[in-house]
N, C-alpha and C. Protein backbone atom coordinates (compact mmCIF):
# COMPACT_ATOMS: atom_id res chain seq x y z
N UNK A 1 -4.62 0.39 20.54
CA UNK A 1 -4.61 1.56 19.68
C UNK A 1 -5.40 1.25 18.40
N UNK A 2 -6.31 2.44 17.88
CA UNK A 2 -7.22 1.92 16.97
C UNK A 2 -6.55 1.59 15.38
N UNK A 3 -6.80 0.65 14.20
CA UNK A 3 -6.19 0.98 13.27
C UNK A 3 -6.26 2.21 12.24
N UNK A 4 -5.24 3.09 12.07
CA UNK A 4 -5.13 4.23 10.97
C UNK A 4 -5.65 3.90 10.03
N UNK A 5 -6.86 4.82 9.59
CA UNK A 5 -7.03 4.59 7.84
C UNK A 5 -6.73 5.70 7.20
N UNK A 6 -6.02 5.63 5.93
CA UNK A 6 -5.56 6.39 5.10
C UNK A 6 -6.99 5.98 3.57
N UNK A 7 -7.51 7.07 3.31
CA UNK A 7 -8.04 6.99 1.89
C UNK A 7 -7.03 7.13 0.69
N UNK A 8 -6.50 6.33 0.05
CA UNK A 8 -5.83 7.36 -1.33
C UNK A 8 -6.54 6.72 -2.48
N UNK A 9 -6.95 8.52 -3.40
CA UNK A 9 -7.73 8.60 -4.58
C UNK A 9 -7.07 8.13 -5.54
N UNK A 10 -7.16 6.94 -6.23
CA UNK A 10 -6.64 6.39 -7.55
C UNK A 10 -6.80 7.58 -9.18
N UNK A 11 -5.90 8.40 -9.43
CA UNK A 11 -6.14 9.04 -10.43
C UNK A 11 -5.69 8.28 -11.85
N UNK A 12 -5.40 6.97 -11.32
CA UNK A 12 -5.03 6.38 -12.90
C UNK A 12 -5.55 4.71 -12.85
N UNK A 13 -5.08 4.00 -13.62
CA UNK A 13 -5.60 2.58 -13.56
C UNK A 13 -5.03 1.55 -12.69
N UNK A 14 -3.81 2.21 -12.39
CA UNK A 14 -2.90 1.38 -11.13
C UNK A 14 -2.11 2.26 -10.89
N UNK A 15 -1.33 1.90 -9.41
CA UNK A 15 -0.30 2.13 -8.67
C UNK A 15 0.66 1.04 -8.17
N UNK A 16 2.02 1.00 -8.16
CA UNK A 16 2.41 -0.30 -8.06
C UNK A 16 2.58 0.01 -6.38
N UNK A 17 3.35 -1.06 -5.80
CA UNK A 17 2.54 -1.62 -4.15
C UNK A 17 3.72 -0.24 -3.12
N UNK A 18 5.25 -0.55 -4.17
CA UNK A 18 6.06 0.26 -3.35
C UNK A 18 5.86 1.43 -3.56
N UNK A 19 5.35 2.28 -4.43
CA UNK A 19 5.27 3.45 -4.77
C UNK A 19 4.02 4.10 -3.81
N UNK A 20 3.10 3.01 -3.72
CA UNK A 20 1.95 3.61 -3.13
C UNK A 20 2.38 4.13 -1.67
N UNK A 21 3.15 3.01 -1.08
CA UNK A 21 3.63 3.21 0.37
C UNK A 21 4.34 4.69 0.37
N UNK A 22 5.21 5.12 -0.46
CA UNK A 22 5.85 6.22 -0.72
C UNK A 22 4.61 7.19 -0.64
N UNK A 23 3.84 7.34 -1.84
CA UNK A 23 2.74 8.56 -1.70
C UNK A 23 1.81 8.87 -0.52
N UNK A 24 1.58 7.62 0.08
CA UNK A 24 0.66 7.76 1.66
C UNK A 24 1.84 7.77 2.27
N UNK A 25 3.24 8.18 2.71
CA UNK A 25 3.96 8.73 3.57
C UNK A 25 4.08 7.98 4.29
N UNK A 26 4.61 6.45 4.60
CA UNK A 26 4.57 5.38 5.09
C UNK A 26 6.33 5.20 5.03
N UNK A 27 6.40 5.44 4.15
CA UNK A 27 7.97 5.13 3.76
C UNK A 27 8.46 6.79 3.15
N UNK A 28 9.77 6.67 3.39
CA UNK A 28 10.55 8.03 2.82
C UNK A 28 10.98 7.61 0.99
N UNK A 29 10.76 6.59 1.06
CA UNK A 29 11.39 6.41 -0.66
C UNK A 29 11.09 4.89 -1.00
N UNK A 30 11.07 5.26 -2.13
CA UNK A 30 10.38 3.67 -2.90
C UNK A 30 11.24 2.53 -2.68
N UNK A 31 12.52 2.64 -2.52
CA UNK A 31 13.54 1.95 -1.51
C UNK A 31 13.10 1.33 -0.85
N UNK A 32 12.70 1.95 0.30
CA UNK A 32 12.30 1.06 1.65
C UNK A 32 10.89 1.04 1.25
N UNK A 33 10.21 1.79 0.51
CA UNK A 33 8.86 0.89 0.36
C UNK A 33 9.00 -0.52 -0.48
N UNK A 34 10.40 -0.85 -1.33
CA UNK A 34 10.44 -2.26 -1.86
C UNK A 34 11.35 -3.03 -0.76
N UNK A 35 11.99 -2.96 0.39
CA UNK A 35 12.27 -3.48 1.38
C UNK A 35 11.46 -3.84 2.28
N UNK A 36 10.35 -3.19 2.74
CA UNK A 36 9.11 -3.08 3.51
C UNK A 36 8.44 -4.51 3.05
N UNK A 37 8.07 -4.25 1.27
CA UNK A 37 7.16 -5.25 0.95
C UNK A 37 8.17 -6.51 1.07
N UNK A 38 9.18 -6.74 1.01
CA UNK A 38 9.88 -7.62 0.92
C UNK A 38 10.05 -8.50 1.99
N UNK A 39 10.02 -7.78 3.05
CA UNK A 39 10.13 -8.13 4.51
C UNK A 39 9.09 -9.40 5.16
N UNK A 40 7.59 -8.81 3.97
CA UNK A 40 6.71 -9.63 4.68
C UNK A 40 5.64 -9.13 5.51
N UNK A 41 5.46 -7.85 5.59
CA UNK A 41 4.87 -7.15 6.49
C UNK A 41 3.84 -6.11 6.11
N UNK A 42 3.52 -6.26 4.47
CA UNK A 42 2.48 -5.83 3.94
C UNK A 42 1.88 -7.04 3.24
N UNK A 43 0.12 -6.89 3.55
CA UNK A 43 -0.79 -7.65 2.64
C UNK A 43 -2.14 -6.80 2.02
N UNK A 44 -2.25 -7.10 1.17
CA UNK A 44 -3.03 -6.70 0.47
C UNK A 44 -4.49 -7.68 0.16
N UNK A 45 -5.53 -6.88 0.74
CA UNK A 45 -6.74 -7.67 0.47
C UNK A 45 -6.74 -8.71 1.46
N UNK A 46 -5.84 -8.75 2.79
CA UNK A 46 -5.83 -9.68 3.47
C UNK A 46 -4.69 -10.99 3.20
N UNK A 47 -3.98 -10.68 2.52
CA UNK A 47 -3.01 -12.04 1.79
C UNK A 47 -1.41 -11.05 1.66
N UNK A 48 -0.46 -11.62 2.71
CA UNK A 48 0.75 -10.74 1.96
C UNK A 48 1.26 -11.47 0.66
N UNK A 49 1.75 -10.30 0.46
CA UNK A 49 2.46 -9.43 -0.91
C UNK A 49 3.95 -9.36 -1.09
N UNK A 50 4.44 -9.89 -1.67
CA UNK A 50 5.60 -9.80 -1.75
C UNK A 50 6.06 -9.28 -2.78
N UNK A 51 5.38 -8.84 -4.09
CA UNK A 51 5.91 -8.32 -4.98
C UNK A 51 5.86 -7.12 -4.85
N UNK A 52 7.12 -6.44 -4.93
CA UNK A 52 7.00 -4.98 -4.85
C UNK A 52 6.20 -4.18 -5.59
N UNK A 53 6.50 -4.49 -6.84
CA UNK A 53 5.88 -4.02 -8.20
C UNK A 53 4.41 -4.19 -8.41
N UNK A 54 3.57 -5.14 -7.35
CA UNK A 54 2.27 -5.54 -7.48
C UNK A 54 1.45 -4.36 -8.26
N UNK A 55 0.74 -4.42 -8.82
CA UNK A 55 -0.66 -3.32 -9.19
C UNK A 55 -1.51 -3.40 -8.20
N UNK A 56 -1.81 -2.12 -7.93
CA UNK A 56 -2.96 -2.05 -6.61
C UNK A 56 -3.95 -1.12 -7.81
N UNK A 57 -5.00 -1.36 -7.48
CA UNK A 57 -5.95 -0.78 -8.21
C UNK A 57 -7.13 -0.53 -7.14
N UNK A 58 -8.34 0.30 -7.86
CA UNK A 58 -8.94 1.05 -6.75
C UNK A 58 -9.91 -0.47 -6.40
N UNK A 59 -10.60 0.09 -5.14
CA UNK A 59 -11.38 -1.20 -4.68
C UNK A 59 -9.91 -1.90 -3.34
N UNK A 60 -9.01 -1.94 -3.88
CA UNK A 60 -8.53 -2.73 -2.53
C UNK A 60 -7.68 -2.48 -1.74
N UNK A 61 -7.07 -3.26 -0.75
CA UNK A 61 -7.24 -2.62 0.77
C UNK A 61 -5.69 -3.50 1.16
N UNK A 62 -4.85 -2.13 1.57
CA UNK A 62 -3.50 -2.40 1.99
C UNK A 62 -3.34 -1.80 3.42
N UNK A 63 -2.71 -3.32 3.92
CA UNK A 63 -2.21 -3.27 5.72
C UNK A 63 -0.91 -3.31 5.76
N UNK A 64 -0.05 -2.16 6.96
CA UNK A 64 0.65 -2.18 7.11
C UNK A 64 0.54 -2.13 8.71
N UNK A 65 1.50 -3.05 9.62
CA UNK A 65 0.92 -2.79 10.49
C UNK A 65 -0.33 -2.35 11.22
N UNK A 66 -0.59 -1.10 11.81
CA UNK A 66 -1.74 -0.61 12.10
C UNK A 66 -2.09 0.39 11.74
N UNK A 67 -1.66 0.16 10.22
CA UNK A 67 -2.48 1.02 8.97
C UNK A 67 -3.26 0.62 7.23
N UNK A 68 -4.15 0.87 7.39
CA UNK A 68 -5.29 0.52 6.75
C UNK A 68 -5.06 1.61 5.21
N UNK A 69 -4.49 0.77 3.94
CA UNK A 69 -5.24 1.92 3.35
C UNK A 69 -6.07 1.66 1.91
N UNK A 70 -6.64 2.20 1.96
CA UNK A 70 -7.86 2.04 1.24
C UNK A 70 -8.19 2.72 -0.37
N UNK A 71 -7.33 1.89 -1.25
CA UNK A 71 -7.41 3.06 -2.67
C UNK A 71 -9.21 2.53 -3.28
N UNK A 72 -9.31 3.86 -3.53
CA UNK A 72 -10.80 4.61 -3.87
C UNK A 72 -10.46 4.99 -5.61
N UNK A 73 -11.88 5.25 -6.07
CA UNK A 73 -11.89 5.97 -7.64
C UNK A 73 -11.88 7.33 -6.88
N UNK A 74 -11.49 8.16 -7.85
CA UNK A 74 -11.65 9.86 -7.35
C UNK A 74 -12.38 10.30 -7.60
């Protein structure tokens, strides 16, 4: 099965890692998007992530399973 890419448009200077999972609809609540990251099962830029709270900023590239997503400038 091919991997999902999701684009999301960065409208500010960061997004932290669990919140993002929440806004691309990955997770139902920032909850399990800070359980998710916790787990081990998201990396960012190729390297997991364990901090929930991480800053994702535009330019880089979050895997979840077999989803790709990709924060952009708007």
């Amino acid at each position: 099965m091919p991997m999902q890419r999701i684009e999301f448009p960065l409208e500010r200077e960061h997004v932290e890692l669990h919140h993002l999972l929440k806004l691309t609809g990955l997770v139902d609540s920032g909850g399990m998007g800070k359980t998710l990251v916790a787990s081990g099962a998201v990396t960012v830029d190729g390297i997991v992530e364990l901090r929930k709270t991480c800053k994702i900023r535009a330019g880089q590239v979050v895997h979840v399973e077999d989803v790709e997503i990709a924060v952009t400038s708007p």
